[in-house]
PDB file of N, CA and C in Angstrom:
ATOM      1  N   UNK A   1      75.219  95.735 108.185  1.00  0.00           N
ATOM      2  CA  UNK A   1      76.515  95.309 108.644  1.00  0.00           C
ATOM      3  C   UNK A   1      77.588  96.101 107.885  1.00  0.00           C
ATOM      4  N   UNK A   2      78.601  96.780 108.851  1.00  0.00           N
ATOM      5  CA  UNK A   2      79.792  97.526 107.871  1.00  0.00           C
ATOM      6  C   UNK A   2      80.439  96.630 108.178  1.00  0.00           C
ATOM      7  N   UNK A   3      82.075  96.779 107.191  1.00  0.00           N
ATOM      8  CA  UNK A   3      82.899  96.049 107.259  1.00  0.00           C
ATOM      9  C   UNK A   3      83.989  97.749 106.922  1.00  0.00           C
ATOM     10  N   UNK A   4      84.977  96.809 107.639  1.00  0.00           N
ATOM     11  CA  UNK A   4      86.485  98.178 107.374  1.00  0.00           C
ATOM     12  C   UNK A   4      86.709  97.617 106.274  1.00  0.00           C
ATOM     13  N   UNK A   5      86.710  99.075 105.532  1.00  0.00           N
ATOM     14  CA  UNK A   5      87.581  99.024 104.180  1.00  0.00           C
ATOM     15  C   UNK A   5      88.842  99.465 104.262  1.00  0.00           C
ATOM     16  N   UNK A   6      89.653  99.786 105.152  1.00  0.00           N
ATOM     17  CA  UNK A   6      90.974 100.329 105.297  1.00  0.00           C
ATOM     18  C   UNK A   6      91.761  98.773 106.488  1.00  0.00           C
ATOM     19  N   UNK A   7      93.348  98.793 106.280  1.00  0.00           N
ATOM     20  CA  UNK A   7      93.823  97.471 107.647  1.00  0.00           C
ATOM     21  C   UNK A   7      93.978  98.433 109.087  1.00  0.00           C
ATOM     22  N   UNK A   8      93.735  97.941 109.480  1.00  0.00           N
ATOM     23  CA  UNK A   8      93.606  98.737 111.139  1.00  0.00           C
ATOM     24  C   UNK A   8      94.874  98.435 111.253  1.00  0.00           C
ATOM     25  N   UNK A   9      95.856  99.275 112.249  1.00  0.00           N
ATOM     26  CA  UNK A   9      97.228  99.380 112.704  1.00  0.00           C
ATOM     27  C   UNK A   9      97.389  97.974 113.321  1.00  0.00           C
ATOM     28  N   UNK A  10      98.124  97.727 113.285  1.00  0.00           N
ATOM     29  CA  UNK A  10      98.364  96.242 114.621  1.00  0.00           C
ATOM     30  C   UNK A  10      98.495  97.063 115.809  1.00  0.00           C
ATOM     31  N   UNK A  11      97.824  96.599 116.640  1.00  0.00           N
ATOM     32  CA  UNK A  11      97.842  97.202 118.592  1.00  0.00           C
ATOM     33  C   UNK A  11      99.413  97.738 119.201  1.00  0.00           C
ATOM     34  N   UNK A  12     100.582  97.117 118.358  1.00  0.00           N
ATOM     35  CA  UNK A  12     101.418  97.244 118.589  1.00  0.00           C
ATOM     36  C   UNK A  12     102.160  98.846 117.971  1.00  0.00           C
ATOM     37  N   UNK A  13     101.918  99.214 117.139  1.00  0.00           N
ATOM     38  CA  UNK A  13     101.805 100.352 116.667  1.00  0.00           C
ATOM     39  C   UNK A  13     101.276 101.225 117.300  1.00  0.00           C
ATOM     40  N   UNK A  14      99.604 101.529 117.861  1.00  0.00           N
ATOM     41  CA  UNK A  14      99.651 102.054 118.535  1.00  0.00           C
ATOM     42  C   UNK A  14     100.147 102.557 119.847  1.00  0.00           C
ATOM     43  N   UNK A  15     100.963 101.348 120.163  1.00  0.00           N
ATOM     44  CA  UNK A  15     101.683 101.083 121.872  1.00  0.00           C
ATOM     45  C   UNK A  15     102.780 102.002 121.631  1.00  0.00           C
ATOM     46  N   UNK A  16     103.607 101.858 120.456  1.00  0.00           N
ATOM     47  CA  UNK A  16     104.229 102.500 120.473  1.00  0.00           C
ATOM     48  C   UNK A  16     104.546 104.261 120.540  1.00  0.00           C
ATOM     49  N   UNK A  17     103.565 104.739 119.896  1.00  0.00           N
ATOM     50  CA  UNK A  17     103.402 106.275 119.959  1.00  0.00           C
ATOM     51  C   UNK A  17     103.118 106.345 121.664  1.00  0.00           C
ATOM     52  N   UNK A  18     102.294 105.223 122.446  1.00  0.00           N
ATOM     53  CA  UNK A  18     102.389 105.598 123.665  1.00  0.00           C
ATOM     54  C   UNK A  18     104.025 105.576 124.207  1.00  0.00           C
ATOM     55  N   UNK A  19     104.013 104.643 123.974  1.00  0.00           N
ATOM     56  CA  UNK A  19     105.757 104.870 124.148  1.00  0.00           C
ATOM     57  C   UNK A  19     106.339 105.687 123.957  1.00  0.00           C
ATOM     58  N   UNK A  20     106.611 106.243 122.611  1.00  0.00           N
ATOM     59  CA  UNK A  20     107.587 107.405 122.685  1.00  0.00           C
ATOM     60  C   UNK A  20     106.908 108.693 123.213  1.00  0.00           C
ATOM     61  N   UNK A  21     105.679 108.338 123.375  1.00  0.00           N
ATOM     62  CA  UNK A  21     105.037 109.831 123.841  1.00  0.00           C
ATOM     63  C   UNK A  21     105.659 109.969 125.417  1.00  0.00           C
ATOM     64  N   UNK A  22     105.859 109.282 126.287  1.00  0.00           N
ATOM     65  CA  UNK A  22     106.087 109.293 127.563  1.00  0.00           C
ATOM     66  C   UNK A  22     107.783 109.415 127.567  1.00  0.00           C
ATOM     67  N   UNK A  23     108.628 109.037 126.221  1.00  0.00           N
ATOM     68  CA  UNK A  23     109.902 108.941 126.401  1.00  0.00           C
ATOM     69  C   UNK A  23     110.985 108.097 127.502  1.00  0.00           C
ATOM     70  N   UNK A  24     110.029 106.575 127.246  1.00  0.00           N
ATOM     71  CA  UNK A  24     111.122 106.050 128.294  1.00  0.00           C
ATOM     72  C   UNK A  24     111.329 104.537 126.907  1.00  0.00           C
ATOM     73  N   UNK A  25     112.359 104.013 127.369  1.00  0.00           N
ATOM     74  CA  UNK A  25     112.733 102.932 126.479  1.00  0.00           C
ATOM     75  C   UNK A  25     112.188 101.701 126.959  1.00  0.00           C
ATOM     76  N   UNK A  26     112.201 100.667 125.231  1.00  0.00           N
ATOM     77  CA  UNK A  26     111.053  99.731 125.523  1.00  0.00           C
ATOM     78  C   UNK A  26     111.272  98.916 126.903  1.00  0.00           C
ATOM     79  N   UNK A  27     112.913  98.524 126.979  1.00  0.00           N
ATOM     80  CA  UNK A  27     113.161  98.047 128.769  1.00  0.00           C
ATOM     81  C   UNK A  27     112.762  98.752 129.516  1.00  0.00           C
ATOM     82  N   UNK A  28     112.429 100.155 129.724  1.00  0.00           N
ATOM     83  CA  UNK A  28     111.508 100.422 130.995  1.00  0.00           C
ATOM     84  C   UNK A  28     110.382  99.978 130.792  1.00  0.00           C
ATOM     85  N   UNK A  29     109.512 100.515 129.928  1.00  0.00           N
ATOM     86  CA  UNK A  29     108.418 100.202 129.601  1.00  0.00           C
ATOM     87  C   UNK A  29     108.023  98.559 130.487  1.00  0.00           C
ATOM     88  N   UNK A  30     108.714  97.457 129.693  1.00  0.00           N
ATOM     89  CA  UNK A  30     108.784  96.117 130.063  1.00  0.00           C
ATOM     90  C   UNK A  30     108.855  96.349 131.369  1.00  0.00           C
ATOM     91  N   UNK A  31     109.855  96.628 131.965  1.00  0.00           N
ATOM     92  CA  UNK A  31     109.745  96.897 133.820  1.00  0.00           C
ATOM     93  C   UNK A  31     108.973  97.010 134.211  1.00  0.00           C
ATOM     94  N   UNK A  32     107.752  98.451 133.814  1.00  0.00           N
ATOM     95  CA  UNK A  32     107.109  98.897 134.088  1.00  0.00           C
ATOM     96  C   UNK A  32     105.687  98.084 134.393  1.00  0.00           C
ATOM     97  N   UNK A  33     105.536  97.171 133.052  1.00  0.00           N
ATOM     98  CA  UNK A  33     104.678  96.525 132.894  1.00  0.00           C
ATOM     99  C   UNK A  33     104.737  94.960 133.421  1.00  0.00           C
ATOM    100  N   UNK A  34     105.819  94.874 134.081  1.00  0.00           N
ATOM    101  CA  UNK A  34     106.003  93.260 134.742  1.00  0.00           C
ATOM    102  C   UNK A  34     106.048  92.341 133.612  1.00  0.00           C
ATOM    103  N   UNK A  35     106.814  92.394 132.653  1.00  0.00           N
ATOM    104  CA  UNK A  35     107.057  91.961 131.743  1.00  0.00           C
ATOM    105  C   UNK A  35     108.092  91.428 131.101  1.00  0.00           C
ATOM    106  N   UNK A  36     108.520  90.932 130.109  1.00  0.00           N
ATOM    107  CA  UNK A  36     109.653  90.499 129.852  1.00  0.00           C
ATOM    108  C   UNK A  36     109.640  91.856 128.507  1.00  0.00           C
ATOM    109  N   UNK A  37     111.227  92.335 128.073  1.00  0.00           N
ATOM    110  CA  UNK A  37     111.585  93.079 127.242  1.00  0.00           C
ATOM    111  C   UNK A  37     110.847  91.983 125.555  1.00  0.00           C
ATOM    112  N   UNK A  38     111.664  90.971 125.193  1.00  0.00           N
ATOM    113  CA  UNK A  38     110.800  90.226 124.927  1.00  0.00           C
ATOM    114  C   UNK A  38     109.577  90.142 124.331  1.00  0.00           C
ATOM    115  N   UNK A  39     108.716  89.939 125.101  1.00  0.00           N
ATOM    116  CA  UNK A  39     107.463  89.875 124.683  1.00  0.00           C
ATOM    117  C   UNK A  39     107.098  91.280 124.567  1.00  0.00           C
ATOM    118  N   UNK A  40     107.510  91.916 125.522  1.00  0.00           N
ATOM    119  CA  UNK A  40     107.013  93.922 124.620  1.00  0.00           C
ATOM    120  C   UNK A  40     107.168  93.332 123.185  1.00  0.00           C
ATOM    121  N   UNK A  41     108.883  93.395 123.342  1.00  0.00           N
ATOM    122  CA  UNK A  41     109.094  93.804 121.681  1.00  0.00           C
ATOM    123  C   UNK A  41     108.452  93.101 120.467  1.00  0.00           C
ATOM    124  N   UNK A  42     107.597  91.570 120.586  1.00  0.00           N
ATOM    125  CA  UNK A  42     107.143  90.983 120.053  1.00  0.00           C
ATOM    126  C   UNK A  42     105.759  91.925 119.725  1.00  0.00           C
ATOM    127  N   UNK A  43     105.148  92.489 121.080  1.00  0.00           N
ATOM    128  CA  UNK A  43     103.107  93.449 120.240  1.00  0.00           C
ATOM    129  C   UNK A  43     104.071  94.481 119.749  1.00  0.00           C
ATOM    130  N   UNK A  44     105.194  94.906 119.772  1.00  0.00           N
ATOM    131  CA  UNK A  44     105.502  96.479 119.152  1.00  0.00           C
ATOM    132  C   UNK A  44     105.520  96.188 117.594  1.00  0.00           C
ATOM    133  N   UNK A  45     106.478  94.923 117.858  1.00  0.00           N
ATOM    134  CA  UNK A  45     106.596  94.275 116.155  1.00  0.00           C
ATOM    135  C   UNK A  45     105.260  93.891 115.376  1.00  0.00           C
ATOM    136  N   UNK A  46     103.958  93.465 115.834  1.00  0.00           N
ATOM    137  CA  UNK A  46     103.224  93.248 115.443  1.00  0.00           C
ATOM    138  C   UNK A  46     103.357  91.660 115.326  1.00  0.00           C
ATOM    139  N   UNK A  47     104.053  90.949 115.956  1.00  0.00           N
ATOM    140  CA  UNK A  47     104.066  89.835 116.010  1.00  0.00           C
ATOM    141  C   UNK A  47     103.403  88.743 117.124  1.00  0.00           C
ATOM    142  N   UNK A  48     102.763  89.482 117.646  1.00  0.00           N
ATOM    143  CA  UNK A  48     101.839  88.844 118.613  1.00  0.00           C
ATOM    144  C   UNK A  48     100.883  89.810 119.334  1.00  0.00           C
ATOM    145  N   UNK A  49      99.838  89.924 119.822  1.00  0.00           N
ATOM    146  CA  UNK A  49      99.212  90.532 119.883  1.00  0.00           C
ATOM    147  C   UNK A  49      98.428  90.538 121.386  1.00  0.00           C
ATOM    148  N   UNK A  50      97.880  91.653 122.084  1.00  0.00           N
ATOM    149  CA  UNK A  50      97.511  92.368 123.322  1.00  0.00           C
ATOM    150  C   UNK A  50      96.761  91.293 123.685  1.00  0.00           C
ATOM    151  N   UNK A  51      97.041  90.485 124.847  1.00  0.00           N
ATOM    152  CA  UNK A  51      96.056  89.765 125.702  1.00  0.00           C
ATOM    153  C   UNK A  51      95.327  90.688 126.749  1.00  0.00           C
ATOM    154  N   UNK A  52      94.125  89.873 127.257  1.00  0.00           N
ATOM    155  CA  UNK A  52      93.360  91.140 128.177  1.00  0.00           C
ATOM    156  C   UNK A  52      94.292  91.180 129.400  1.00  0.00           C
ATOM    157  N   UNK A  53      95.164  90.439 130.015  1.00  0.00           N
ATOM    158  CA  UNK A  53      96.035  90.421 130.471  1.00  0.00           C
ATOM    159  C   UNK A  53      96.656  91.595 130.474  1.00  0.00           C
ATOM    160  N   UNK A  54      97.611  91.690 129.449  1.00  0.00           N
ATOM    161  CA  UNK A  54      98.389  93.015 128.993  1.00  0.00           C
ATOM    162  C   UNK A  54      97.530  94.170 128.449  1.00  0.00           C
ATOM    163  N   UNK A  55      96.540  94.404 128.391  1.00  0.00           N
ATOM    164  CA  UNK A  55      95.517  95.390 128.367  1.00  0.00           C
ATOM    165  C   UNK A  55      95.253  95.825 129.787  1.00  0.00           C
ATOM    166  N   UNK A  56      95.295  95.001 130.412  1.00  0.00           N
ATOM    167  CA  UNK A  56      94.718  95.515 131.766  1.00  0.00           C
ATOM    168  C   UNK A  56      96.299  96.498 131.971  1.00  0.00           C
ATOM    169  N   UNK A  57      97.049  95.957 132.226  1.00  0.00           N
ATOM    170  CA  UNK A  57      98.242  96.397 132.436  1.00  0.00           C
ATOM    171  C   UNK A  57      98.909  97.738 131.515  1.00  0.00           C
ATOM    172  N   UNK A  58      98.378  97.594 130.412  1.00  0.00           N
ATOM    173  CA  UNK A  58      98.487  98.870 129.518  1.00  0.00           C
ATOM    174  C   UNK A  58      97.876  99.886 130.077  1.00  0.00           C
ATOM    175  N   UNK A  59      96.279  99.659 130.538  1.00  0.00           N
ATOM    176  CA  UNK A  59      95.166 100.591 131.016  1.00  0.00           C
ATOM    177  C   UNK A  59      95.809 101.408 132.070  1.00  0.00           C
ATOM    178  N   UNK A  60      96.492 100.555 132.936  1.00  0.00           N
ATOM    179  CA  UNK A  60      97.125 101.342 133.754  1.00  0.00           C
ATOM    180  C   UNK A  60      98.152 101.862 133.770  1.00  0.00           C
ATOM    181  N   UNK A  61      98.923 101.658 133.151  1.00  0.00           N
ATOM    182  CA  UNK A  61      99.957 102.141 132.612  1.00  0.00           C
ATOM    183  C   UNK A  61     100.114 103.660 131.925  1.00  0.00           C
ATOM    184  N   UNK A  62      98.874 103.595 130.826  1.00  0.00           N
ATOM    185  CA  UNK A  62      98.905 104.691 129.647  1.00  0.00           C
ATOM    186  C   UNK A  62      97.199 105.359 130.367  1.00  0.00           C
ATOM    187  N   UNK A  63      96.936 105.146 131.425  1.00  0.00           N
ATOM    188  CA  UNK A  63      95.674 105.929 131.495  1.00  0.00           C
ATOM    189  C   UNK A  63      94.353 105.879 130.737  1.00  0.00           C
ATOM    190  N   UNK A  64      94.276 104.424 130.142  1.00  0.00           N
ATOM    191  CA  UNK A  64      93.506 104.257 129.510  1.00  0.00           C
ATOM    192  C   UNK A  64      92.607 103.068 129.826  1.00  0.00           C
ATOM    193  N   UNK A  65      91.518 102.381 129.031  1.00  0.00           N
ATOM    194  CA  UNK A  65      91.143 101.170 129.424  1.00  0.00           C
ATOM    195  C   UNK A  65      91.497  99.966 129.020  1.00  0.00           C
ATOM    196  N   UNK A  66      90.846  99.035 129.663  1.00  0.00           N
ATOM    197  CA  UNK A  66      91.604  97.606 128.905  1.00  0.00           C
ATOM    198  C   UNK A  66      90.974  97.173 127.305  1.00  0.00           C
ATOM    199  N   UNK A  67      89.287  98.439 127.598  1.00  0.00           N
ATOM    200  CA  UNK A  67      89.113  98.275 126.047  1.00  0.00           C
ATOM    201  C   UNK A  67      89.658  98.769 125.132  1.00  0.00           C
ATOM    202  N   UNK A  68      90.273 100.082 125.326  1.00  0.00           N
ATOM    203  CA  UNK A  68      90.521 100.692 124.477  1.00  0.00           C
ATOM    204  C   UNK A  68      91.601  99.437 123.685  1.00  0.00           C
ATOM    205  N   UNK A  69      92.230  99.254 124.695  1.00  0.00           N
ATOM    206  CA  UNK A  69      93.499  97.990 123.762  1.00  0.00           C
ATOM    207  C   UNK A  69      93.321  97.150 122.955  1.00  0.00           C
ATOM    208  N   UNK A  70      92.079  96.390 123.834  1.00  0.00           N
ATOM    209  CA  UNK A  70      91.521  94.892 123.211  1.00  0.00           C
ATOM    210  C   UNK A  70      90.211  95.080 121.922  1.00  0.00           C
ATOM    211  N   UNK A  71      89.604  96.953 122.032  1.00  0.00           N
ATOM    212  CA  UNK A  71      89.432  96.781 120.570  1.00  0.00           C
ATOM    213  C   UNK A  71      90.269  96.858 119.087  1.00  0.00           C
ATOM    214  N   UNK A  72      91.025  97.619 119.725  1.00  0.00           N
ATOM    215  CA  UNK A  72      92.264  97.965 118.521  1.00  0.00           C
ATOM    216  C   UNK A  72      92.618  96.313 118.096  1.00  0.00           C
ATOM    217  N   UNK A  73      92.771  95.660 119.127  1.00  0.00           N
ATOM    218  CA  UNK A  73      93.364  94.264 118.576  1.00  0.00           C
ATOM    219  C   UNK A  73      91.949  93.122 118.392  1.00  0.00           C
ATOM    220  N   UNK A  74      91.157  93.458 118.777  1.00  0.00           N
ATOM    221  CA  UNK A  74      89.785  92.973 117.766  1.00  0.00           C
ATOM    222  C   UNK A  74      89.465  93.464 116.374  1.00  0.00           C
ATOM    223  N   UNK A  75      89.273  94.998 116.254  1.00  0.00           N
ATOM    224  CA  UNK A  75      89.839  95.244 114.754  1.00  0.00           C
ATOM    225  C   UNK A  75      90.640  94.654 114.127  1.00  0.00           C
ATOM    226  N   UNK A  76      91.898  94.670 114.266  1.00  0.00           N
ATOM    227  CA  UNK A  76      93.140  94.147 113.739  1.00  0.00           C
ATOM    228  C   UNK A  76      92.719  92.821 113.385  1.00  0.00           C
ATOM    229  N   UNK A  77      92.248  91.775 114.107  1.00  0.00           N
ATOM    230  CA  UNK A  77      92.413  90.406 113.992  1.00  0.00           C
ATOM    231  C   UNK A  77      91.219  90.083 112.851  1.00  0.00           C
ATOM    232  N   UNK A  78      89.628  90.803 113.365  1.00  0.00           N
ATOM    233  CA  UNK A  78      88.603  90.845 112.254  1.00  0.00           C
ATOM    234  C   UNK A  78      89.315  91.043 110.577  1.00  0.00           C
ATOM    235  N   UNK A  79      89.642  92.522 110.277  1.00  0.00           N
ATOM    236  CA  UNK A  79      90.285  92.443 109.438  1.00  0.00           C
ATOM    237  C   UNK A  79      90.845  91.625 108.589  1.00  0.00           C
ATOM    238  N   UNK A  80      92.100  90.923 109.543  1.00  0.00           N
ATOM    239  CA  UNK A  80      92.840  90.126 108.888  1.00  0.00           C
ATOM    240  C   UNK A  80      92.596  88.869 108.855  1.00  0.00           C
ATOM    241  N   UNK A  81      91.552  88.228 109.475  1.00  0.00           N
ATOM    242  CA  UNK A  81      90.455  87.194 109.189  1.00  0.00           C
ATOM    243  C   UNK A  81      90.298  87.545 107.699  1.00  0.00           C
ATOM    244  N   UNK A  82      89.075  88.293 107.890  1.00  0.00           N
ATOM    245  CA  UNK A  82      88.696  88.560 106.818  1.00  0.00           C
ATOM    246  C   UNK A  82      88.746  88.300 105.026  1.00  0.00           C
ATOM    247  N   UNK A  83      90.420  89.238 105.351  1.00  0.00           N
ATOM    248  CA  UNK A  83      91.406  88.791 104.183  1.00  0.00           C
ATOM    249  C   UNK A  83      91.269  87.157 103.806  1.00  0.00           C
ATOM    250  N   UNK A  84      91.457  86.336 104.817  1.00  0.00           N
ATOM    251  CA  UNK A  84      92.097  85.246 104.666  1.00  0.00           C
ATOM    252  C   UNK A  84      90.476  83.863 104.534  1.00  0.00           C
ATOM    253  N   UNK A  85      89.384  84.255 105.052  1.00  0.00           N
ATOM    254  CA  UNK A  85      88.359  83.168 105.339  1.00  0.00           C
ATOM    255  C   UNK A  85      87.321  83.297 104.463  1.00  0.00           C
ATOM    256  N   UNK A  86      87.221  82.404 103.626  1.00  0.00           N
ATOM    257  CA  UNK A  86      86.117  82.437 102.207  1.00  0.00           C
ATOM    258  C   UNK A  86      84.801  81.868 103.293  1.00  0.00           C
ATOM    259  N   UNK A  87      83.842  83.074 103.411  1.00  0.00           N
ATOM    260  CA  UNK A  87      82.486  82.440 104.237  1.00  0.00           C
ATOM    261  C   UNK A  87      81.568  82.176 102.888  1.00  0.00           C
ATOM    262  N   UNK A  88      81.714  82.240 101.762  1.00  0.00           N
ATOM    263  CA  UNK A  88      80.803  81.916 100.995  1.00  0.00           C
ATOM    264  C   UNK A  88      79.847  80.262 101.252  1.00  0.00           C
ATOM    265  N   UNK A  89      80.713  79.864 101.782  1.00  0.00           N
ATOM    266  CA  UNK A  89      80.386  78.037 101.787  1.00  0.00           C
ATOM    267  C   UNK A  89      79.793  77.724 103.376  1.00  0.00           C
ATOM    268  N   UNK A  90      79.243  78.922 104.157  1.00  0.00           N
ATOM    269  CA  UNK A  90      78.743  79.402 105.723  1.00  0.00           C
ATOM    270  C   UNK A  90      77.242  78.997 105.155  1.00  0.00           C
ATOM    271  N   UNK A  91      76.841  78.100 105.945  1.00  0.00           N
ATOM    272  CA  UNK A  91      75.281  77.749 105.880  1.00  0.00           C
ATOM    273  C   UNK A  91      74.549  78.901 107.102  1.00  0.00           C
ATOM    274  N   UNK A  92      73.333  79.573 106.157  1.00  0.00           N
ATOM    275  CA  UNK A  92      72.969  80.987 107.051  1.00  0.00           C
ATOM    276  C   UNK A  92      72.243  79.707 107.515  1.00  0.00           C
ATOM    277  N   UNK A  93      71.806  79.852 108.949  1.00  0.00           N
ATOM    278  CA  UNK A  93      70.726  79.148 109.964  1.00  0.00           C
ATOM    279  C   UNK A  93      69.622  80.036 110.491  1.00  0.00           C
ATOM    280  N   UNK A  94      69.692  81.179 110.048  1.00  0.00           N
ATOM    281  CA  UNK A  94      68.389  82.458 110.539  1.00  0.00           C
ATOM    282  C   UNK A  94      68.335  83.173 109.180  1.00  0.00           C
ATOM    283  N   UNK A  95      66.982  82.914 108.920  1.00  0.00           N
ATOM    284  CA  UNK A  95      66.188  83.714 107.753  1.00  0.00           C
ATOM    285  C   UNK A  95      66.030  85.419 108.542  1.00  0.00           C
ATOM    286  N   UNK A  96      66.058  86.515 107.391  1.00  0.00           N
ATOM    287  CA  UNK A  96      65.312  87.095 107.860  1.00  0.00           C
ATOM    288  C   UNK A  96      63.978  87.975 107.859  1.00  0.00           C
ATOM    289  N   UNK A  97      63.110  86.695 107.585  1.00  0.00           N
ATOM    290  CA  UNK A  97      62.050  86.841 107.805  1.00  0.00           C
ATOM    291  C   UNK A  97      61.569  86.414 109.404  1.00  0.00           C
ATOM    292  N   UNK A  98      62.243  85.566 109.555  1.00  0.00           N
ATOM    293  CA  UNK A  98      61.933  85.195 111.332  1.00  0.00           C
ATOM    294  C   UNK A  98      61.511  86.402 112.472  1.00  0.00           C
TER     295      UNK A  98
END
């Protein structure tokens, strides 16, 4: 089992380089994406994060897939679990000797 030793970007970070890579502002963007300006600006901030919803909608958007989105923000969230959840006190239920 690896674990990341580095914090993965928040999903919103990456959105953004898509963003400025195409050069339109975050209200188009939002247009674009049937969205509220709003809630863009909330995944850009890193304050809420890519539903498969808005992945799907990214995918099409940026030419990409809905995974590509929803792993970046599975990283992200593992991670920062991580930080925060003492599993020491996790009862293992599979030996592995089984």
């Amino acid at each position: 089992m690896t674990m990341e030793m580095f914090n993965p970007p928040h999903p919103g970070e990456i959105l953004r380089e898509y963003i400025n890579g195409v050069g339109k502002t975050i209200t188009e963007v939002a247009q674009g994406l049937a969205t509220s300006r709003k809630h863009l600006s909330l995944i850009l901030n890193g304050h809420t994060g890519i539903s498969a919803e808005m992945a799907l909608k990214l995918s099409v958007a940026f030419d990409t897939t809905p995974d590509f989105w929803l792993n970046f923000q599975k990283s992200y969230d593992l991670w920062q679990v991580r930080q925060k959840v003492d599993t020491s006190n996790i009862t293992h239920f599979l030996n592995s000797a089984a």
